[in-house]
PDB file of N, CA and C in Angstrom:
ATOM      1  N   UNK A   1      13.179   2.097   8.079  1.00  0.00           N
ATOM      2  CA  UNK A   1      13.447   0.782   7.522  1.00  0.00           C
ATOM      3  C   UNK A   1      14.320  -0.014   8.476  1.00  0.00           C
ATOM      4  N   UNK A   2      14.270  -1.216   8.284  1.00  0.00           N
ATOM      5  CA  UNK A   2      14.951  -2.509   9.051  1.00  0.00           C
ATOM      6  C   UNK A   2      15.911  -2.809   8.269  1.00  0.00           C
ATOM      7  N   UNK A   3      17.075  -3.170   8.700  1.00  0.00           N
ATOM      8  CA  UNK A   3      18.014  -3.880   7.793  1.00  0.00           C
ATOM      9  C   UNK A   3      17.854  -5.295   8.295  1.00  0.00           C
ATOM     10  N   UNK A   4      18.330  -6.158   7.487  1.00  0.00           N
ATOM     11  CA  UNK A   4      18.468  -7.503   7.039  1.00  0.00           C
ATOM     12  C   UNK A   4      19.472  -7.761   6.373  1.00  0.00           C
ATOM     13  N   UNK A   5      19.551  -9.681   6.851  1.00  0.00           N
ATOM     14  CA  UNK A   5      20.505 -10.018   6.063  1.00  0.00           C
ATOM     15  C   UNK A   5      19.745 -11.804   6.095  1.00  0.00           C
ATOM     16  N   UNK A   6      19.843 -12.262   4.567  1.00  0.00           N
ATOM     17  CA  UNK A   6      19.481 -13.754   4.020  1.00  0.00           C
ATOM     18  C   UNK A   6      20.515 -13.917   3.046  1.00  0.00           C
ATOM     19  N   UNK A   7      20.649 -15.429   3.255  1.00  0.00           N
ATOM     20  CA  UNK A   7      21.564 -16.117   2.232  1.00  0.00           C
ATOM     21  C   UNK A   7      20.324 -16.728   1.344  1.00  0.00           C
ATOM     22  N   UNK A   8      21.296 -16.944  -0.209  1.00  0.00           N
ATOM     23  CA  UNK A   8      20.292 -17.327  -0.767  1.00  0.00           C
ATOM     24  C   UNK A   8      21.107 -18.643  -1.884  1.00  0.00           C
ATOM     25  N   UNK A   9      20.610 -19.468  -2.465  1.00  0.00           N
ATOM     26  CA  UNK A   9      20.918 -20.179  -3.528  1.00  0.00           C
ATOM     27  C   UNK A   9      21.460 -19.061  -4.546  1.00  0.00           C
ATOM     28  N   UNK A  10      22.630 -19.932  -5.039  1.00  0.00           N
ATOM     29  CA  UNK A  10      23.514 -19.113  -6.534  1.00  0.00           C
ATOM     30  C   UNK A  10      22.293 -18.530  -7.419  1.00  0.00           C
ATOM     31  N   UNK A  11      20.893 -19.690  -7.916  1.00  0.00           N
ATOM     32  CA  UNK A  11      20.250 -19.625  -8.760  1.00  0.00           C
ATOM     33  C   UNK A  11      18.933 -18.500  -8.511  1.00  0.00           C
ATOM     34  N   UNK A  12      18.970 -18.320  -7.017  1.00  0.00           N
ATOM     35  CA  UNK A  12      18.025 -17.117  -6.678  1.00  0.00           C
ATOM     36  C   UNK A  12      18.680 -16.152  -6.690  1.00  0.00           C
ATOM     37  N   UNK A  13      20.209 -15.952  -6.313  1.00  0.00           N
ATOM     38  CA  UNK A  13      20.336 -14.731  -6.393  1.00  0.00           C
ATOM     39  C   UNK A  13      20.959 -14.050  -7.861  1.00  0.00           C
ATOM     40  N   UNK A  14      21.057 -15.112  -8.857  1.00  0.00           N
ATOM     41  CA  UNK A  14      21.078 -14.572 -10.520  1.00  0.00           C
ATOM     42  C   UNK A  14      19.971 -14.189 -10.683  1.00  0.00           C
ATOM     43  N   UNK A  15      18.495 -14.624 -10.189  1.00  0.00           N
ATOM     44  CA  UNK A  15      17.433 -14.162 -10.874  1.00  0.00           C
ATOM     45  C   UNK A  15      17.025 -13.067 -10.146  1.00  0.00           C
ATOM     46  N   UNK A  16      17.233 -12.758  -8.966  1.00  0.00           N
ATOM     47  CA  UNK A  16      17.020 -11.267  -8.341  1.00  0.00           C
ATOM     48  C   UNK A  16      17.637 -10.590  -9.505  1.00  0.00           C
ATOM     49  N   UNK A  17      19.367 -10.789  -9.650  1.00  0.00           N
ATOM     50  CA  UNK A  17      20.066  -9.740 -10.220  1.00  0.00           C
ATOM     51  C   UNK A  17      19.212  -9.643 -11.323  1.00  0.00           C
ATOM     52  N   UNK A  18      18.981 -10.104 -12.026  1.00  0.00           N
ATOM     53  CA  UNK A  18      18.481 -10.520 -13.378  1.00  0.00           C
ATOM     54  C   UNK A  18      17.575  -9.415 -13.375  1.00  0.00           C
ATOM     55  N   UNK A  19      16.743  -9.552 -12.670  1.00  0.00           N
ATOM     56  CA  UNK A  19      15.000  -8.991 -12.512  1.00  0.00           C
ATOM     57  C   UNK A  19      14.996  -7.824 -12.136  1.00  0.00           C
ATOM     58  N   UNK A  20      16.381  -7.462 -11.359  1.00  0.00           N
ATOM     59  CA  UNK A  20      16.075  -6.720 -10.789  1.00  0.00           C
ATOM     60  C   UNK A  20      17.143  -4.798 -12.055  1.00  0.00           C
ATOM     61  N   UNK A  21      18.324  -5.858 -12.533  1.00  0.00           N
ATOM     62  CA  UNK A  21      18.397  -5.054 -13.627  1.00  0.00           C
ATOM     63  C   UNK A  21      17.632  -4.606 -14.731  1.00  0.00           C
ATOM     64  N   UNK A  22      16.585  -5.702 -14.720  1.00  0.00           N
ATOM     65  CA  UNK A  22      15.712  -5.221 -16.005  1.00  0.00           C
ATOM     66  C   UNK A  22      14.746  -3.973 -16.156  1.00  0.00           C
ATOM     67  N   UNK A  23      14.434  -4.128 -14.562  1.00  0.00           N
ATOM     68  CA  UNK A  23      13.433  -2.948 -14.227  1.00  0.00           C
ATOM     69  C   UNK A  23      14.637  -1.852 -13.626  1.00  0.00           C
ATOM     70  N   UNK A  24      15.436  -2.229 -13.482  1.00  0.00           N
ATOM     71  CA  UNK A  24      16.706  -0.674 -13.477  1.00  0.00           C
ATOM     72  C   UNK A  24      16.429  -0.261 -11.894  1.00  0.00           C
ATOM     73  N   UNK A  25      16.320  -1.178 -11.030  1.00  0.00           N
ATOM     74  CA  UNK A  25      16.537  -0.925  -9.755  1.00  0.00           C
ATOM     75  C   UNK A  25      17.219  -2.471  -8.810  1.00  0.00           C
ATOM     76  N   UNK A  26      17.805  -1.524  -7.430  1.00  0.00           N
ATOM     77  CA  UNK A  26      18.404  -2.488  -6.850  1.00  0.00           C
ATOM     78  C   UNK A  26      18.024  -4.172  -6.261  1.00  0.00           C
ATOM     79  N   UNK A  27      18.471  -4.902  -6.321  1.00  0.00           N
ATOM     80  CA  UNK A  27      18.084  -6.092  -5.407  1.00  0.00           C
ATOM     81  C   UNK A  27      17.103  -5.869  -4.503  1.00  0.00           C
ATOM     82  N   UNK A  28      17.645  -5.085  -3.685  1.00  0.00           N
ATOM     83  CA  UNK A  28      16.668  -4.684  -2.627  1.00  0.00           C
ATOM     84  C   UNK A  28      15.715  -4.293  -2.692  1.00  0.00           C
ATOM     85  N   UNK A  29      15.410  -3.031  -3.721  1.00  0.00           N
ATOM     86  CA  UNK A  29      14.357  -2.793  -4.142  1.00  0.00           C
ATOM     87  C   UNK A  29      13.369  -4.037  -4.296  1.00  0.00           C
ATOM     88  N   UNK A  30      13.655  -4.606  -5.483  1.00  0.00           N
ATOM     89  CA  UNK A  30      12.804  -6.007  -6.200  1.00  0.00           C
ATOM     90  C   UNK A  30      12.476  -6.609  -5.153  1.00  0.00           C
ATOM     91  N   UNK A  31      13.404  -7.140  -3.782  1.00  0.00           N
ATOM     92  CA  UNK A  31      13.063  -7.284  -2.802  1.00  0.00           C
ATOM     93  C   UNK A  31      11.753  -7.445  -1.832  1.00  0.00           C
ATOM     94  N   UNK A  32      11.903  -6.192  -1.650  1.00  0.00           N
ATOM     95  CA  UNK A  32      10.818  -5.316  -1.131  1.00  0.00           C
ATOM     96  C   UNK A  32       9.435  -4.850  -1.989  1.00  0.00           C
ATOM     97  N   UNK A  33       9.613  -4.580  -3.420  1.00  0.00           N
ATOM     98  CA  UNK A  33       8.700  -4.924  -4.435  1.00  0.00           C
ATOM     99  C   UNK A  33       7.908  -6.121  -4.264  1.00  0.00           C
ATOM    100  N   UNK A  34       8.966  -7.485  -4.178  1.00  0.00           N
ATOM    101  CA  UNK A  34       8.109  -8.916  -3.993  1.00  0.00           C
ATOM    102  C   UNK A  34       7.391  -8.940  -3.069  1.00  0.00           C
ATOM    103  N   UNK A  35       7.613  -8.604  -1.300  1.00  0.00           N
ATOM    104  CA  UNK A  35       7.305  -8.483  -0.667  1.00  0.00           C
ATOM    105  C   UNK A  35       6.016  -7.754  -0.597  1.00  0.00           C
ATOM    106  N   UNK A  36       6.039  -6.434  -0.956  1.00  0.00           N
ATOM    107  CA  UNK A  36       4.439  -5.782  -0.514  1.00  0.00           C
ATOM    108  C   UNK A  36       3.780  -6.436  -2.171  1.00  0.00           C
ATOM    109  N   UNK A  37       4.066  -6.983  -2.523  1.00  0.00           N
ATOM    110  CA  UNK A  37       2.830  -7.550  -3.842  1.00  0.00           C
ATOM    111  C   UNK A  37       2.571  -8.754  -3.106  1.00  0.00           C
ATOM    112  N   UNK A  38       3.318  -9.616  -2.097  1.00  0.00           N
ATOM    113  CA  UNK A  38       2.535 -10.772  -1.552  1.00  0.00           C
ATOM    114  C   UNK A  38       1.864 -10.576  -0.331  1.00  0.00           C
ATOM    115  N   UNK A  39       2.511  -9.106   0.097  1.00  0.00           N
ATOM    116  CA  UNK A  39       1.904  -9.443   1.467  1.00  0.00           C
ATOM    117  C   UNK A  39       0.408  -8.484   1.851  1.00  0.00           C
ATOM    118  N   UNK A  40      -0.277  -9.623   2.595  1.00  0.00           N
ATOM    119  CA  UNK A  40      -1.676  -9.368   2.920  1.00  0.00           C
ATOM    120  C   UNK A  40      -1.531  -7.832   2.880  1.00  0.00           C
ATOM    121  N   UNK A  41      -2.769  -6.585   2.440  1.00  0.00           N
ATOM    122  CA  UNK A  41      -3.054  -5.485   2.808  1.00  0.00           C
ATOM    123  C   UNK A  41      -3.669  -5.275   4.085  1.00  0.00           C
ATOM    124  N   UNK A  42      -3.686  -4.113   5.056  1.00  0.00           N
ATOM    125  CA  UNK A  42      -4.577  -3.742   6.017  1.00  0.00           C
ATOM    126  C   UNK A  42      -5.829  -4.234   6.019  1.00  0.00           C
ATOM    127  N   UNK A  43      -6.757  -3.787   4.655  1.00  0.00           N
ATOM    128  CA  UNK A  43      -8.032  -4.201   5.056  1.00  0.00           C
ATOM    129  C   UNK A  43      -8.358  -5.758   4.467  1.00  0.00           C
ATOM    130  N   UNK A  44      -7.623  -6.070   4.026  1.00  0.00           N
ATOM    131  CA  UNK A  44      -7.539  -7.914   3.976  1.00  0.00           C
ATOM    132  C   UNK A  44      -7.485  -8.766   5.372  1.00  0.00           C
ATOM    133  N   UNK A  45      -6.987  -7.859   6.304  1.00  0.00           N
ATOM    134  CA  UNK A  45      -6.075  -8.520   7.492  1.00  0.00           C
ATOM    135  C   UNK A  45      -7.808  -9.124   8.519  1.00  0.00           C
ATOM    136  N   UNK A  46      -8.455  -8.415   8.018  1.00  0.00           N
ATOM    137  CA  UNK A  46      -9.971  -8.983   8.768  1.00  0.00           C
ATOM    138  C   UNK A  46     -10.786 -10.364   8.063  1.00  0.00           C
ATOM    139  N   UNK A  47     -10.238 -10.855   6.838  1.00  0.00           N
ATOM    140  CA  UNK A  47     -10.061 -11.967   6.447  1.00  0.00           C
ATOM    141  C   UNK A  47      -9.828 -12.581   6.580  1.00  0.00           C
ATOM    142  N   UNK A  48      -8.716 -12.705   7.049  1.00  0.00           N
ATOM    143  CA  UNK A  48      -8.139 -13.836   7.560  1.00  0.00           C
ATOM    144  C   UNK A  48      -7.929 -14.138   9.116  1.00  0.00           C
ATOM    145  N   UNK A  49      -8.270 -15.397   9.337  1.00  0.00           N
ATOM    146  CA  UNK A  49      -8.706 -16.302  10.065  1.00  0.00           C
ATOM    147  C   UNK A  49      -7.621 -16.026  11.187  1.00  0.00           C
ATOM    148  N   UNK A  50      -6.834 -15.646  11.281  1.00  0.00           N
ATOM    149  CA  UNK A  50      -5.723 -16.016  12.175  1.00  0.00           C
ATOM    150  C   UNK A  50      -6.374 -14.672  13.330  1.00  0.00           C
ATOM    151  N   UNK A  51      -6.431 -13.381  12.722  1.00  0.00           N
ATOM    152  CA  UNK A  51      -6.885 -12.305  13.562  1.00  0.00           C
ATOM    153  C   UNK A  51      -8.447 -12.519  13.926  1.00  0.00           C
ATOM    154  N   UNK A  52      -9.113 -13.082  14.004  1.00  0.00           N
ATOM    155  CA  UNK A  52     -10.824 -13.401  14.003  1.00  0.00           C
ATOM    156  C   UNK A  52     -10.189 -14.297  15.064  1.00  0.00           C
ATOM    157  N   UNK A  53      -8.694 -14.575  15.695  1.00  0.00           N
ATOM    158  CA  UNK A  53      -9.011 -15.819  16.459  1.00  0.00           C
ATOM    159  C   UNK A  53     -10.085 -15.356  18.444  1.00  0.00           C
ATOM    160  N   UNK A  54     -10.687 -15.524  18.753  1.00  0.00           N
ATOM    161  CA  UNK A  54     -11.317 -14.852  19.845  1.00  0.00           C
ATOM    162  C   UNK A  54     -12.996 -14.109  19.428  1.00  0.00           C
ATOM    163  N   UNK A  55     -12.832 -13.850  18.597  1.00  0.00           N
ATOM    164  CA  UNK A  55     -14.173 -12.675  18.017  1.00  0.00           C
ATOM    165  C   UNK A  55     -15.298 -14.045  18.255  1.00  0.00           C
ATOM    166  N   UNK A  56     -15.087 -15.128  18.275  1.00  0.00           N
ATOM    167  CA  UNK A  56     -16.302 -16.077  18.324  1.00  0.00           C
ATOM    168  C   UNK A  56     -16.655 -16.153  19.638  1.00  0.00           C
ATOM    169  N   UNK A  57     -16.080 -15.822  20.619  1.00  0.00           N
ATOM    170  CA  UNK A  57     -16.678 -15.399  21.611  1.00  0.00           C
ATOM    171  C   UNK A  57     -15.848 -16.998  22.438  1.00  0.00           C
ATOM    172  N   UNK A  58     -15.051 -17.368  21.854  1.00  0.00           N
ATOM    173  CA  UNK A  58     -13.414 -18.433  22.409  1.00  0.00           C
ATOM    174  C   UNK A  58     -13.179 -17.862  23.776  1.00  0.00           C
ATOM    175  N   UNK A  59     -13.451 -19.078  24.661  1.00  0.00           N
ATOM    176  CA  UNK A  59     -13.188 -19.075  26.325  1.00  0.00           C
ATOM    177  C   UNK A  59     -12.039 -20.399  26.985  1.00  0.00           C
ATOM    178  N   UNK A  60     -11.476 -20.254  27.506  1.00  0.00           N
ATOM    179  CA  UNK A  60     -10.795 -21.548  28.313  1.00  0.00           C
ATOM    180  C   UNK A  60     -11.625 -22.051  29.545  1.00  0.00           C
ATOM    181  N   UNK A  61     -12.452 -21.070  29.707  1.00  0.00           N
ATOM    182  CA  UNK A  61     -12.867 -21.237  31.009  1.00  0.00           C
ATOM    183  C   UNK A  61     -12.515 -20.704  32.320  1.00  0.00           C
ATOM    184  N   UNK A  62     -11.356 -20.410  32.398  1.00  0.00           N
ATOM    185  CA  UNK A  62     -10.540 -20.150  33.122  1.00  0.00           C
ATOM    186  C   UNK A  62      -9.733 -18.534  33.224  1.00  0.00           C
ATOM    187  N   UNK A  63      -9.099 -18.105  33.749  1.00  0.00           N
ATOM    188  CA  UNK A  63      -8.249 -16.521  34.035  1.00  0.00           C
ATOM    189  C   UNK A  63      -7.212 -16.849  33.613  1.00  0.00           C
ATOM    190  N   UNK A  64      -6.559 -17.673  34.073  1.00  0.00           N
ATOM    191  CA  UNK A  64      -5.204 -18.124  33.931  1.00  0.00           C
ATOM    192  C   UNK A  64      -4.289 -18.751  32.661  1.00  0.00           C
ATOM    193  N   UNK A  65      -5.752 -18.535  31.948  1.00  0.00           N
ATOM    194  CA  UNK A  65      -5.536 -19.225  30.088  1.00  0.00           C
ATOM    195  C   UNK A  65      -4.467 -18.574  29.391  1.00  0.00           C
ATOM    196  N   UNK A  66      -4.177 -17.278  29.550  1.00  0.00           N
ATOM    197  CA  UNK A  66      -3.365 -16.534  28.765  1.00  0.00           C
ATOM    198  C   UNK A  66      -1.643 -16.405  29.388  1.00  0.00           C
ATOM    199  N   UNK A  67      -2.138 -16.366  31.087  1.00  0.00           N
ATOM    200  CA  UNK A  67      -0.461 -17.291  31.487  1.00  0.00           C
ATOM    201  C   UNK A  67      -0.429 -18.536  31.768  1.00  0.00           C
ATOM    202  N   UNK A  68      -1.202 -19.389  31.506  1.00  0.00           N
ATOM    203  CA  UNK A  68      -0.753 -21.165  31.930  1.00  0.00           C
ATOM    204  C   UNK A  68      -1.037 -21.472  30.614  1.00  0.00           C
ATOM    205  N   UNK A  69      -1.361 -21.119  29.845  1.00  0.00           N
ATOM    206  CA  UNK A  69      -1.804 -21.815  28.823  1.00  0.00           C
ATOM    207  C   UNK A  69      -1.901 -23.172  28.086  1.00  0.00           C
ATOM    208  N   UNK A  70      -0.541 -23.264  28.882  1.00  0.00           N
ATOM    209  CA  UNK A  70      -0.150 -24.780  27.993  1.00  0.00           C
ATOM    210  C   UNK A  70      -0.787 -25.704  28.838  1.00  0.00           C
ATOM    211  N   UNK A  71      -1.395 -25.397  30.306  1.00  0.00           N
ATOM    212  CA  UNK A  71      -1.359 -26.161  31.274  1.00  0.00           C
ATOM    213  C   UNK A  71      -2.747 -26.466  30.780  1.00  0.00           C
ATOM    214  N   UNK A  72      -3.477 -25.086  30.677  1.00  0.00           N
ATOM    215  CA  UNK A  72      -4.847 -24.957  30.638  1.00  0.00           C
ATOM    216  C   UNK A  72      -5.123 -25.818  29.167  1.00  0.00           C
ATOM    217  N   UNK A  73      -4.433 -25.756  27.906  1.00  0.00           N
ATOM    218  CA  UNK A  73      -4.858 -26.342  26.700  1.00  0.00           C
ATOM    219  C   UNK A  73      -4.699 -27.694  27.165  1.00  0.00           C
ATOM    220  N   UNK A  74      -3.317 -28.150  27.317  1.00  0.00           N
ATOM    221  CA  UNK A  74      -3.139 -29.509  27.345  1.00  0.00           C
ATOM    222  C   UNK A  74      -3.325 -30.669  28.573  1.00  0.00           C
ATOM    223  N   UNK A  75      -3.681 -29.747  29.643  1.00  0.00           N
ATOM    224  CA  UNK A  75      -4.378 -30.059  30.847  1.00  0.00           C
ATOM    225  C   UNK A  75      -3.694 -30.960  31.797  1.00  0.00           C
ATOM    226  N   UNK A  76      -2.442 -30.087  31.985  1.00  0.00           N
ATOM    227  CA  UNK A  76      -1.245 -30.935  32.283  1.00  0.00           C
ATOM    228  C   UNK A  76      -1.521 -30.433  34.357  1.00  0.00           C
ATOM    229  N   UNK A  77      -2.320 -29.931  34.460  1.00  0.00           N
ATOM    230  CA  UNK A  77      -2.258 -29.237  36.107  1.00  0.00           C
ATOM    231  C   UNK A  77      -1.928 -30.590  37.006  1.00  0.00           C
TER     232      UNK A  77
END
């Protein structure tokens, strides 16, 4: 595990406590509970659009696309 640290509003962190006494575990827990219930699963991750970026067969044209990039997108050479 990673440690962390977030500040939060008075009113978020009564309702952690809140939520998180009801079900009889820590902040952190509930936490981390919220977390893997929102976050994408493994085999979801081919869904979404962000990892498919390249699979279309996406070219610059160029070698140098992946270190100039900005030069090569915005065509600043």
């Amino acid at each position: 595990m990673k440690r962390t640290q977030i500040y939060l509003k008075e009113k978020q962190h009564e309702f952690l406590s809140k939520e998180s006494e009801k079900k009889g575990i820590s902040i952190a827990q509930y936490i981390r509970d919220l977390i893997d219930k929102n976050m994408p699963k493994e085999k979801d991750w081919g869904n979404n659009p962000f990892w498919n970026i390249g699979k279309d067969g996406f070219s610059t044209g160029t070698k140098i696309g992946s270190i100039e990039h900005d030069k090569v997108i915005y065509k600043t050479r």
